[in-house]
C-alpha atoms as a PDB file:
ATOM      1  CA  UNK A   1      26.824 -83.490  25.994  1.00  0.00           C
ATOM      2  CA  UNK A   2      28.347 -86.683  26.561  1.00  0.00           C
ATOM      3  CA  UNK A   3      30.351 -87.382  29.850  1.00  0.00           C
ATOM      4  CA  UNK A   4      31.791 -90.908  30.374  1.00  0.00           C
ATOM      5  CA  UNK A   5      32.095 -91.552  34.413  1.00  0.00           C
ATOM      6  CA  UNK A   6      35.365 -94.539  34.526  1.00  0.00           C
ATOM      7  CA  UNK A   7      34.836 -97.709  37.105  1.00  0.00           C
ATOM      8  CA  UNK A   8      35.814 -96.516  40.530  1.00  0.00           C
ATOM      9  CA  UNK A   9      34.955 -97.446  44.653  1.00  0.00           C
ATOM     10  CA  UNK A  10      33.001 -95.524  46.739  1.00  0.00           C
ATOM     11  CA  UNK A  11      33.160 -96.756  50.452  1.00  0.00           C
ATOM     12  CA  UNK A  12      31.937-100.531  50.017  1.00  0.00           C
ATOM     13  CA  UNK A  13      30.167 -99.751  46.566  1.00  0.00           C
ATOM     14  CA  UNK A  14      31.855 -99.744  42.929  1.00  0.00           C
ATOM     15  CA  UNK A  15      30.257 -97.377  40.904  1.00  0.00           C
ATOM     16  CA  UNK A  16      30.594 -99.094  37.137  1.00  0.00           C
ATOM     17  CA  UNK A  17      31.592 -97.630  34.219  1.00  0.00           C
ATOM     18  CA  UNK A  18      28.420 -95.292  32.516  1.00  0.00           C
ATOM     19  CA  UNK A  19      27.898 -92.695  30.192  1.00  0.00           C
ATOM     20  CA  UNK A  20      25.348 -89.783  30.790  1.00  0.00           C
ATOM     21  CA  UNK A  21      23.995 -88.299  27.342  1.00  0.00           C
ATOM     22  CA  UNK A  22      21.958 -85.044  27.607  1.00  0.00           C
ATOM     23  CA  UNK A  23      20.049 -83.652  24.837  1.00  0.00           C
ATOM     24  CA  UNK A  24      17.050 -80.849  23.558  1.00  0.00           C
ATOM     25  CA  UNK A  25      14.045 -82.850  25.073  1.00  0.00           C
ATOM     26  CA  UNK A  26      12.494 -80.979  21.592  1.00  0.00           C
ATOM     27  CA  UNK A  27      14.691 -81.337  19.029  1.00  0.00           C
ATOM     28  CA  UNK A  28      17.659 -84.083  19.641  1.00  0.00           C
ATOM     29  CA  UNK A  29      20.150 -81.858  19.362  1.00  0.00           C
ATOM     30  CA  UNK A  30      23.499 -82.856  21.276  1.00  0.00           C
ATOM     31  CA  UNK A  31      24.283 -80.085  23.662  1.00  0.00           C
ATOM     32  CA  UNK A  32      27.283 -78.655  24.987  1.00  0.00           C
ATOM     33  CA  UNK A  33      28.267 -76.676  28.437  1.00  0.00           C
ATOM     34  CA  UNK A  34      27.730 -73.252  26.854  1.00  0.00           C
ATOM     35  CA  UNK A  35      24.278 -74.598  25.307  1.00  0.00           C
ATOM     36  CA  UNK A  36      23.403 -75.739  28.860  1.00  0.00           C
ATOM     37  CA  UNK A  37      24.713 -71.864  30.516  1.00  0.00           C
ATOM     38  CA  UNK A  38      22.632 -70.019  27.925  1.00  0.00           C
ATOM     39  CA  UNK A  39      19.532 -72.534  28.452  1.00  0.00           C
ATOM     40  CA  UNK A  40      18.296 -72.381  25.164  1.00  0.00           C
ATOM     41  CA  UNK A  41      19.057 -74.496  22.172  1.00  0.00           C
ATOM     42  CA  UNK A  42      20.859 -73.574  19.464  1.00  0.00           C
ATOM     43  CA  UNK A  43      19.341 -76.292  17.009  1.00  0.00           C
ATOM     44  CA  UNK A  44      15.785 -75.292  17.132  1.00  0.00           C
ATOM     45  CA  UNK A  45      15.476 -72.311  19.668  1.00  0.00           C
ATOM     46  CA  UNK A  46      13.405 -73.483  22.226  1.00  0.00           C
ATOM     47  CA  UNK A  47      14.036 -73.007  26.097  1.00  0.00           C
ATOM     48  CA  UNK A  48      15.634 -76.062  27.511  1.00  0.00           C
ATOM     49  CA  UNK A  49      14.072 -78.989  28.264  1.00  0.00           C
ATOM     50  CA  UNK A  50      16.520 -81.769  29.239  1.00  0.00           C
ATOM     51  CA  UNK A  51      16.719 -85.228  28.085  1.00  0.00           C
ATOM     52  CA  UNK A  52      18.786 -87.409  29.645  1.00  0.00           C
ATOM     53  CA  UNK A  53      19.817 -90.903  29.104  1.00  0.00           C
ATOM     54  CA  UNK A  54      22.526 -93.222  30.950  1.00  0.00           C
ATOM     55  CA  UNK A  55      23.884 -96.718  30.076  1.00  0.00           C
ATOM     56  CA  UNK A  56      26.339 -98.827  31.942  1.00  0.00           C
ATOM     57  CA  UNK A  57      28.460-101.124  31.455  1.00  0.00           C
ATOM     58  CA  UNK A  58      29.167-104.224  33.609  1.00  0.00           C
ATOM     59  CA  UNK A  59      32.861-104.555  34.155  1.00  0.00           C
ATOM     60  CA  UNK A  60      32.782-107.184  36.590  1.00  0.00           C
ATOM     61  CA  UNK A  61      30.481-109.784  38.011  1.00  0.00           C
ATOM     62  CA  UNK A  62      30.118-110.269  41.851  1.00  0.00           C
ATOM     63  CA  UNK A  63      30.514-114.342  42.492  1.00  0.00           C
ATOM     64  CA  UNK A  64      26.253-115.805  42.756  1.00  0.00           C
ATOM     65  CA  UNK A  65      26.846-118.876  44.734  1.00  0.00           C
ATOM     66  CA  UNK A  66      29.624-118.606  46.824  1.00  0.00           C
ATOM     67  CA  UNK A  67      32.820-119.172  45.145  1.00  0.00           C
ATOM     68  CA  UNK A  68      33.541-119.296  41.456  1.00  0.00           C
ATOM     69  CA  UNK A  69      35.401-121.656  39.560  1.00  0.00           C
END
């Protein structure tokens, strides 16, 4: 299951824009909501055990030393 989170602000913080992958922690296998309601996978049969994996992306860069050019 893929979900892609967009940039957005949360009180003083901006949360950037990332992408959570889960997958079988046995097999690989990309899962999907139903896969992750039944808990078992339907690649290789095994209970679930999650994998999960997130990568972000910088949007924007806060200014270093003081003001930027």
């Amino acid at each position: 299951m893929r979900k892609v989170v967009f940039p957005h602000t949360n009180g003083d913080a901006v949360e950037p824009l990332h992408t959570i992958e889960v997958v079988c922690g046995y097999c690989g296998f990309d899962l999907d909501e139903a896969e992750l309601a039944a808990a078992t996978c339907s690649d290789c049969g095994e209970p679930l055990e999650l994998k999960q994996s997130v990568s972000i992306t910088v949007t924007t860069l806060p200014p270093i030393f003081g003001q930027t050019l």
